[in-house]
C-alpha atoms as a PDB file:
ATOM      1  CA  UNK A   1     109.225  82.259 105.774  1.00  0.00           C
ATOM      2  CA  UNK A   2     106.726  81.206 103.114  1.00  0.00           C
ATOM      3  CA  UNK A   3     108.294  79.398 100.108  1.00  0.00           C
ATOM      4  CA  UNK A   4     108.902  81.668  97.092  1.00  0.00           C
ATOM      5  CA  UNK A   5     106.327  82.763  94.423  1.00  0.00           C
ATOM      6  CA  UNK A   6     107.149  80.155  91.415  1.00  0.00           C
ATOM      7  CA  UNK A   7     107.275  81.737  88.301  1.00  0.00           C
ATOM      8  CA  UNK A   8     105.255  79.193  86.017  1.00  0.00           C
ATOM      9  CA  UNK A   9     102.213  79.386  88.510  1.00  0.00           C
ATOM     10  CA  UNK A  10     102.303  83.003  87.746  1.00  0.00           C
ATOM     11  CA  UNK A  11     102.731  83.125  84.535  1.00  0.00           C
ATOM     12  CA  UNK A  12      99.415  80.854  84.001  1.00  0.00           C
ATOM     13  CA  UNK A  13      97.572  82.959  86.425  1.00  0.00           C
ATOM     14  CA  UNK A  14      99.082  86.144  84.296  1.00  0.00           C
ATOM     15  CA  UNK A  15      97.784  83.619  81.250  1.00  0.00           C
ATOM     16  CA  UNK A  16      94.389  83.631  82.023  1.00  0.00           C
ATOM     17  CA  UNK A  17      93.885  87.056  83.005  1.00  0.00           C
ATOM     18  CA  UNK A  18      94.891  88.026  79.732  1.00  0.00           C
ATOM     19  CA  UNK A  19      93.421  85.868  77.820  1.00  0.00           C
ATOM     20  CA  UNK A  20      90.108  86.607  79.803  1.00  0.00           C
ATOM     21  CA  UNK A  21      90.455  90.264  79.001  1.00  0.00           C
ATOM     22  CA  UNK A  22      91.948  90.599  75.604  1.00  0.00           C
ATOM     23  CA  UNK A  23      89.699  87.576  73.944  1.00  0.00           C
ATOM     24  CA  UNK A  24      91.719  84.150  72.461  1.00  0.00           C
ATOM     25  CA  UNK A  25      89.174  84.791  69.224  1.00  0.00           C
ATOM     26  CA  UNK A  26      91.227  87.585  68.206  1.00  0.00           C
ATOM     27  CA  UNK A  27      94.567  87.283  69.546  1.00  0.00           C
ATOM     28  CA  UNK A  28      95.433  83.039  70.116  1.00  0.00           C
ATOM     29  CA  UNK A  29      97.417  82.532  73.027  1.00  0.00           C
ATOM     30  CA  UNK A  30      99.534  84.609  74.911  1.00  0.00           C
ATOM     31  CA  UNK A  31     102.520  81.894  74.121  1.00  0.00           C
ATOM     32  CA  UNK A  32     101.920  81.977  70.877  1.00  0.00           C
ATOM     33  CA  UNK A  33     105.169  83.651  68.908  1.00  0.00           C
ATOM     34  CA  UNK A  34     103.140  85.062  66.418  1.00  0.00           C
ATOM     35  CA  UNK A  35     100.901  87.514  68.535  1.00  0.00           C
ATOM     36  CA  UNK A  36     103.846  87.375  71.319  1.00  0.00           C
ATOM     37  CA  UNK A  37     107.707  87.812  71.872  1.00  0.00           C
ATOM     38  CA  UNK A  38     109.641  84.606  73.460  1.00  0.00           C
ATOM     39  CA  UNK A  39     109.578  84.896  77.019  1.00  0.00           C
ATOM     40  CA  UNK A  40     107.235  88.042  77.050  1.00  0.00           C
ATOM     41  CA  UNK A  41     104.972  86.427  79.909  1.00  0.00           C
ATOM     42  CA  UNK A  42     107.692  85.429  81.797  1.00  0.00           C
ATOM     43  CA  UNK A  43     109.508  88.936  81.461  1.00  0.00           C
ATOM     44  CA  UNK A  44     106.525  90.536  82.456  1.00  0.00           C
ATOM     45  CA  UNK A  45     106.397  88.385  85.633  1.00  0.00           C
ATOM     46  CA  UNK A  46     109.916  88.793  86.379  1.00  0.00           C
ATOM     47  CA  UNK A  47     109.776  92.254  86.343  1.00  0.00           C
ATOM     48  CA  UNK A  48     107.025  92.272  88.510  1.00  0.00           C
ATOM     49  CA  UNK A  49     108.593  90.488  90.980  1.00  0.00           C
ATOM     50  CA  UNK A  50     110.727  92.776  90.490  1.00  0.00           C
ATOM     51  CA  UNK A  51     109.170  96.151  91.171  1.00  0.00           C
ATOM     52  CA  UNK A  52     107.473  94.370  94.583  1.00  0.00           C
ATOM     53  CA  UNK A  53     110.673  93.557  96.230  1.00  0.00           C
ATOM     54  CA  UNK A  54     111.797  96.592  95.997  1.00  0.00           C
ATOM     55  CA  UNK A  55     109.453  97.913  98.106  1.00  0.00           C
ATOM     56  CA  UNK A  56     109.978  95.371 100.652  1.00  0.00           C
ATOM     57  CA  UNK A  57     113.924  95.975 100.657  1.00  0.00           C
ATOM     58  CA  UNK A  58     113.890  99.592 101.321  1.00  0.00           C
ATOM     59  CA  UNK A  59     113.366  99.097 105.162  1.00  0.00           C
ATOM     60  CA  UNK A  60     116.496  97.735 107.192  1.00  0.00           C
ATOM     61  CA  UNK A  61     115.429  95.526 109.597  1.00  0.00           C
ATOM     62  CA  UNK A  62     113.018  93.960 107.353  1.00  0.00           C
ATOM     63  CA  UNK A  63     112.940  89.863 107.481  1.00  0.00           C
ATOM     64  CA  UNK A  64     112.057  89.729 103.854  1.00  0.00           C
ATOM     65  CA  UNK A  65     115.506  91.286 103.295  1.00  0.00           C
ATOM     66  CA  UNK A  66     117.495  88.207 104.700  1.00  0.00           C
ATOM     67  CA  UNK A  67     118.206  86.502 101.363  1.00  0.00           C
ATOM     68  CA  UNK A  68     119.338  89.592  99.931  1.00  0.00           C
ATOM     69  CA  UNK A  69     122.042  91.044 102.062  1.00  0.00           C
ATOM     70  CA  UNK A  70     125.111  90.843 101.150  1.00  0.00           C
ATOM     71  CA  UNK A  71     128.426  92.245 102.819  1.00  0.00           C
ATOM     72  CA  UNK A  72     131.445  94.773 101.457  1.00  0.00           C
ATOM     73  CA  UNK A  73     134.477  95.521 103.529  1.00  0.00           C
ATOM     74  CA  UNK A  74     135.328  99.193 103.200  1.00  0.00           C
ATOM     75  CA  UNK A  75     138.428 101.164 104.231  1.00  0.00           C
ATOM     76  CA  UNK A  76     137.667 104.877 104.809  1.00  0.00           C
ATOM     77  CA  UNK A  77     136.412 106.979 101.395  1.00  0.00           C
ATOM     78  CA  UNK A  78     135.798 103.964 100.187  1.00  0.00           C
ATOM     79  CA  UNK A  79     132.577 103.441  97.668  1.00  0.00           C
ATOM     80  CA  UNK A  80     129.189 102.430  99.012  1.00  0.00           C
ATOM     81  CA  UNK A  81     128.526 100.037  96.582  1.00  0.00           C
ATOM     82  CA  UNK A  82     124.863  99.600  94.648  1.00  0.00           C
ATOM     83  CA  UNK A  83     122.078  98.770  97.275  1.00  0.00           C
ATOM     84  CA  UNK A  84     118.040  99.280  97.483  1.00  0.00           C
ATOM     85  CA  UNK A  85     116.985 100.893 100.312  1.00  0.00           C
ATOM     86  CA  UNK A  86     118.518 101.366 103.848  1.00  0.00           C
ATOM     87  CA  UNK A  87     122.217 100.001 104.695  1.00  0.00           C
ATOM     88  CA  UNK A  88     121.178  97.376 107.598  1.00  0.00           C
ATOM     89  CA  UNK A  89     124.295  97.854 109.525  1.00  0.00           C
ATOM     90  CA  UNK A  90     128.007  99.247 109.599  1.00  0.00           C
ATOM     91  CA  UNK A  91     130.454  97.874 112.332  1.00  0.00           C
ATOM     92  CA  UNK A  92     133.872  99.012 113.131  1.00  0.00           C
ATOM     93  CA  UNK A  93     135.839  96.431 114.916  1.00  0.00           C
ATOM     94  CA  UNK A  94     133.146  94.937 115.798  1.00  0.00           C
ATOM     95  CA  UNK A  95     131.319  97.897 117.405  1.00  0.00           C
ATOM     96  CA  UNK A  96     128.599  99.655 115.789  1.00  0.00           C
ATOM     97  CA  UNK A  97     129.915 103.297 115.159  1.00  0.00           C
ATOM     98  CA  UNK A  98     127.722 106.409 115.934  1.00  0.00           C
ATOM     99  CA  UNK A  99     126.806 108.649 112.794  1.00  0.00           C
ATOM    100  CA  UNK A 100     129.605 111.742 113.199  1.00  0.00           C
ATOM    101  CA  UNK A 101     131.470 114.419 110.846  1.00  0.00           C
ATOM    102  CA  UNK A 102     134.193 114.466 108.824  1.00  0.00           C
ATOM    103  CA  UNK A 103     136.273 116.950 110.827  1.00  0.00           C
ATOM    104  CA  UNK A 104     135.278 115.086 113.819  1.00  0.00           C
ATOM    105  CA  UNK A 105     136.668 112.097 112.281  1.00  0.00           C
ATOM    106  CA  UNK A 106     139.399 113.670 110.091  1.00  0.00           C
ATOM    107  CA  UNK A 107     140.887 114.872 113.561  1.00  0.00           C
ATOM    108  CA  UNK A 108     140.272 111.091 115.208  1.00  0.00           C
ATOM    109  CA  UNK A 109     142.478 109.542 112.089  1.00  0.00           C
ATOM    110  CA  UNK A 110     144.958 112.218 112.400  1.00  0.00           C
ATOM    111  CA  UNK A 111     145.455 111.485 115.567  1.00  0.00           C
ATOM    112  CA  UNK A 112     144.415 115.191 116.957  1.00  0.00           C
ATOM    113  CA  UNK A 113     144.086 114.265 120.421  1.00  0.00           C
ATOM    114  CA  UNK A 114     147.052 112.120 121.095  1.00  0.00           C
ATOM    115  CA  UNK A 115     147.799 108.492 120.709  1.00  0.00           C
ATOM    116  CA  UNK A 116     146.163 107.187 124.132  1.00  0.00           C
ATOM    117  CA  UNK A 117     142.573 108.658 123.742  1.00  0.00           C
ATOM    118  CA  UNK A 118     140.395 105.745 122.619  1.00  0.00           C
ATOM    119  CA  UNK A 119     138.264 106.912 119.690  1.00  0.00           C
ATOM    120  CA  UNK A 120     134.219 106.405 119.470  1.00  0.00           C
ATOM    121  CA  UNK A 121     133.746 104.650 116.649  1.00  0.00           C
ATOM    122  CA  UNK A 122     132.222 107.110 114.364  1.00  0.00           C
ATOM    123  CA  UNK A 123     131.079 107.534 110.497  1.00  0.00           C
ATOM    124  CA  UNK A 124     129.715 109.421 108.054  1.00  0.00           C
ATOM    125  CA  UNK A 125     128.178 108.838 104.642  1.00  0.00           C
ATOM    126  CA  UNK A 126     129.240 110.836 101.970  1.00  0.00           C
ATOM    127  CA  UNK A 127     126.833 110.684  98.847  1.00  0.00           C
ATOM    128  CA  UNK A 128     128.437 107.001  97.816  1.00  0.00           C
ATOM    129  CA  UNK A 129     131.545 107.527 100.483  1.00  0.00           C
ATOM    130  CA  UNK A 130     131.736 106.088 103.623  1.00  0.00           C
ATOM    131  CA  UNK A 131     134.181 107.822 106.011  1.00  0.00           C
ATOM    132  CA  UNK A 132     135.195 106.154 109.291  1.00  0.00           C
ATOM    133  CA  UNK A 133     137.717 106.597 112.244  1.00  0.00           C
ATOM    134  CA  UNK A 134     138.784 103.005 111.924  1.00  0.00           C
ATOM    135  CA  UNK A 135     142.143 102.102 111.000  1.00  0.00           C
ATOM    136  CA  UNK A 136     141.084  98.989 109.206  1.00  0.00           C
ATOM    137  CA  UNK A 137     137.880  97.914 106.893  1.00  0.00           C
ATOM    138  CA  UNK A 138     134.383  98.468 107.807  1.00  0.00           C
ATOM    139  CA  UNK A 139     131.690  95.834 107.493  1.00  0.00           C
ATOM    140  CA  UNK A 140     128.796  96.911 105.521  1.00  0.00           C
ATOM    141  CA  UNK A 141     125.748  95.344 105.224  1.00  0.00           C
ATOM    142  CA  UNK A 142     123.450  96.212 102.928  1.00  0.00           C
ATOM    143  CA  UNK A 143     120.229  94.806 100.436  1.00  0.00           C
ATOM    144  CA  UNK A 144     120.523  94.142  96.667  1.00  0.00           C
ATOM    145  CA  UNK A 145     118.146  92.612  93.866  1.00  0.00           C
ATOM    146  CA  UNK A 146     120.200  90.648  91.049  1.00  0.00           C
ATOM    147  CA  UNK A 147     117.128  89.563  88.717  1.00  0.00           C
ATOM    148  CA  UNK A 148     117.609  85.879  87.702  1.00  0.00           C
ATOM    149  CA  UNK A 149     115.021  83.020  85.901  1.00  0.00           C
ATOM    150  CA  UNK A 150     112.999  82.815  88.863  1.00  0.00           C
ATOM    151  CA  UNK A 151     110.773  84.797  91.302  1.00  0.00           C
ATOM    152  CA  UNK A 152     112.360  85.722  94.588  1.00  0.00           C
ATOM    153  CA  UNK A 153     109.482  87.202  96.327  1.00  0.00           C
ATOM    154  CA  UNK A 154     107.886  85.547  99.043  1.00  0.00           C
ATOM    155  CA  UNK A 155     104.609  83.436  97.533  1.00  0.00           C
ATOM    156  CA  UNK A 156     102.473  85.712 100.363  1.00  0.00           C
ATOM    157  CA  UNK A 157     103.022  88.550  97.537  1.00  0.00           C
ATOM    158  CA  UNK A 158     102.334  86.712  94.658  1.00  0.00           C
ATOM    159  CA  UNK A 159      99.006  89.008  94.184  1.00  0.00           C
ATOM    160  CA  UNK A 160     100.143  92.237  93.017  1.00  0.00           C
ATOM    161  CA  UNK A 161     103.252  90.453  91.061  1.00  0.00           C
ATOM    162  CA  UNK A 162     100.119  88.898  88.926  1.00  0.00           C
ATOM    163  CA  UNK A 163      98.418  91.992  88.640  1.00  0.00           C
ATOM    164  CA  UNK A 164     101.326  94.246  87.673  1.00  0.00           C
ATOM    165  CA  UNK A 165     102.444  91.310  85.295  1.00  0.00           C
ATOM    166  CA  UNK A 166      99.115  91.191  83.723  1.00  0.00           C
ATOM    167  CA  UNK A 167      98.879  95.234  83.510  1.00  0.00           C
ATOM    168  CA  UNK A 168     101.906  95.265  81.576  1.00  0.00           C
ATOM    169  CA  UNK A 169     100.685  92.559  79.084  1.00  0.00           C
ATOM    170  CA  UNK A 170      97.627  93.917  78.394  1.00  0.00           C
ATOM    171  CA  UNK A 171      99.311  97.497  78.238  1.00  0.00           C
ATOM    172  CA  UNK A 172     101.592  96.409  75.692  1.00  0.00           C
ATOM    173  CA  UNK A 173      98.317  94.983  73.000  1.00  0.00           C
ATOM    174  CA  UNK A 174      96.792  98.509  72.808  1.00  0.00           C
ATOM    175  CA  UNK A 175      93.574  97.583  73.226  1.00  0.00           C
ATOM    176  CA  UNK A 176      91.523  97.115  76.346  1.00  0.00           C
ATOM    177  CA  UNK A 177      93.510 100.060  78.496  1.00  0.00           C
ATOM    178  CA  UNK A 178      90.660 100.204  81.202  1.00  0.00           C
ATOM    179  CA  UNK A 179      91.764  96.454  82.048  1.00  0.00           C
ATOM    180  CA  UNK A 180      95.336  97.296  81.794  1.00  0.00           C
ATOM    181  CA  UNK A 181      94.704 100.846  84.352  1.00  0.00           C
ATOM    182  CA  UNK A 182      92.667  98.281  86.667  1.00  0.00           C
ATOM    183  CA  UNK A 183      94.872  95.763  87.271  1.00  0.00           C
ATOM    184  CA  UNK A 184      97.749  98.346  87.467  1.00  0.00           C
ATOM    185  CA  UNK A 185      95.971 100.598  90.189  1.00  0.00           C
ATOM    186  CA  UNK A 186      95.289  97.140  91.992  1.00  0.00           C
ATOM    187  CA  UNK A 187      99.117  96.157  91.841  1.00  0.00           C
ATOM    188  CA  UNK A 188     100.145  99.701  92.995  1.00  0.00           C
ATOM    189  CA  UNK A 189      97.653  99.229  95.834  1.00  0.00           C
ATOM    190  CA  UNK A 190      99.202  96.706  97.439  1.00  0.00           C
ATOM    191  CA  UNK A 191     103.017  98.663  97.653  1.00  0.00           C
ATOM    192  CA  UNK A 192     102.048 100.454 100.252  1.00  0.00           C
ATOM    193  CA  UNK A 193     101.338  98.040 102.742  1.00  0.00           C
ATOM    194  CA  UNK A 194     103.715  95.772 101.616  1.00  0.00           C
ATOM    195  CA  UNK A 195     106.593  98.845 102.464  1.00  0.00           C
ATOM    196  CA  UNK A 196     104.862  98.567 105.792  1.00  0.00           C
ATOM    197  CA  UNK A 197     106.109  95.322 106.376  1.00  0.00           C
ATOM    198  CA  UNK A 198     102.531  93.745 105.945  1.00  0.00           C
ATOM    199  CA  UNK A 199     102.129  90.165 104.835  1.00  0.00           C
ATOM    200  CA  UNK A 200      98.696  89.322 105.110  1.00  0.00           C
ATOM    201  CA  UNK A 201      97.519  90.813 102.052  1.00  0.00           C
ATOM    202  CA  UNK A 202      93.965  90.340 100.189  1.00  0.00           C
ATOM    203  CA  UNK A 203      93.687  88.247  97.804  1.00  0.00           C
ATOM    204  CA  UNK A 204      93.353  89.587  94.112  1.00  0.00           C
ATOM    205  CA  UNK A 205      89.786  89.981  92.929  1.00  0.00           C
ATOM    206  CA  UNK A 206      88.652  87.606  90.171  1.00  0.00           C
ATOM    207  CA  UNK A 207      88.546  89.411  86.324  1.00  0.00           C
ATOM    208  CA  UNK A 208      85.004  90.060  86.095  1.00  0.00           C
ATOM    209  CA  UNK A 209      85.801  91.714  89.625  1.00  0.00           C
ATOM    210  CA  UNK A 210      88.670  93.684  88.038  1.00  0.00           C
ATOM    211  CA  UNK A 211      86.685  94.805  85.432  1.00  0.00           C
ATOM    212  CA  UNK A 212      83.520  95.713  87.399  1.00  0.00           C
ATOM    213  CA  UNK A 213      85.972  98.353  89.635  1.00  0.00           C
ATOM    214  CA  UNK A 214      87.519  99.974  86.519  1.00  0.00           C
ATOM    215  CA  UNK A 215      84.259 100.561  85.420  1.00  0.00           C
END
């Protein structure tokens, strides 16, 4: 995989963008704590990065997802716990279980059928609940997003983090909404694909571009 999209490359690209749209005669720089917050920019950016791996970590199977799986032992009714998008895999003993009933396995853990019938491994998800016919703890594995101080999207997406960053910039001054509404349909644009499991994605027009398609 790629290296990671790096947050003070963004931020200058979300910089410029703004600056480009909004006018420095006016409004100084975007860093500048009168006009803007501490750490707005890099908020914005953050977020963005945000929003677009969420997209990517609703799929199980996806590759993107690798850094963020992590792994909860759970004994039956125990809680699912928080997660974005599909749970990648539940084993039981080792054995990947096959999705069942509660009766079903209510009559499996109360040993219905006598003690020498080996059990499928079964399951069932119950809202937040996962209910098993194992004896001991399944092994979940599942995808979550902790935000932290840097991006953690892959640097092939860095286009609609910069675009959704720089929508939400320019949203917040007031002024100049048909530059914040097209670089915010151009972020959104690019979710789709990128749930698709596409990497290859075009690169993000230049301003004048931007502008010239909200027009």
């Amino acid at each position: 995989m790629a290296g990671l999209v790096l947050l003070s490359e963004a931020m200058a690209q979300v910089e410029a963008r703004v600056l480009a749209s909004i006018g420095t005669a006016n409004y100084g720089v975007v860093t500048d704590p009168e006009r803007w917050p501490t750490g707005e920019l890099s908020d914005a950016v953050l977020d963005a990065d945000g929003v677009v791996a969420s997209w990517f970590l609703q799929k199980a199977g996806d590759g993107r997802r690798v850094p963020f799986l992590q792994i909860a032992n759970l004994a039956n009714g125990g809680t699912i716990p928080s997660h974005i998008g599909e749970i990648d895999s539940i084993l039981l003993n080792g054995l990947m279980p096959i999705p069942s009933d509660p009766i079903s396995i209510q009559r499996d853990r109360a040993n219905f059928f006598g003690a020498s019938v080996k059990y499928v491994p079964k399951f069932f998800i119950w809202g937040v609940t996962l209910i098993h016919n194992y004896s001991g703890n399944a092994v979940l594995t599942y995808a979550d997003y902790t935000r932290t101080g840097a991006c953690q999207c892959p640097s092939e997406l860095s286009a609609p983090i910069i675009a959704l960053a720089t929508a939400n910039i320019i949203g917040k001054n007031g002024n100049h909404m048909d530059a914040a509404s097209a670089y915010h349909a151009i972020g959104v644009s690019y979710l789709g694909p990128i749930a698709r499991g596409e990497n290859s994605l075009a690169a993000l027009p230049g301003h004048e571009q931007v502008l010239q398609q909200a027009a």
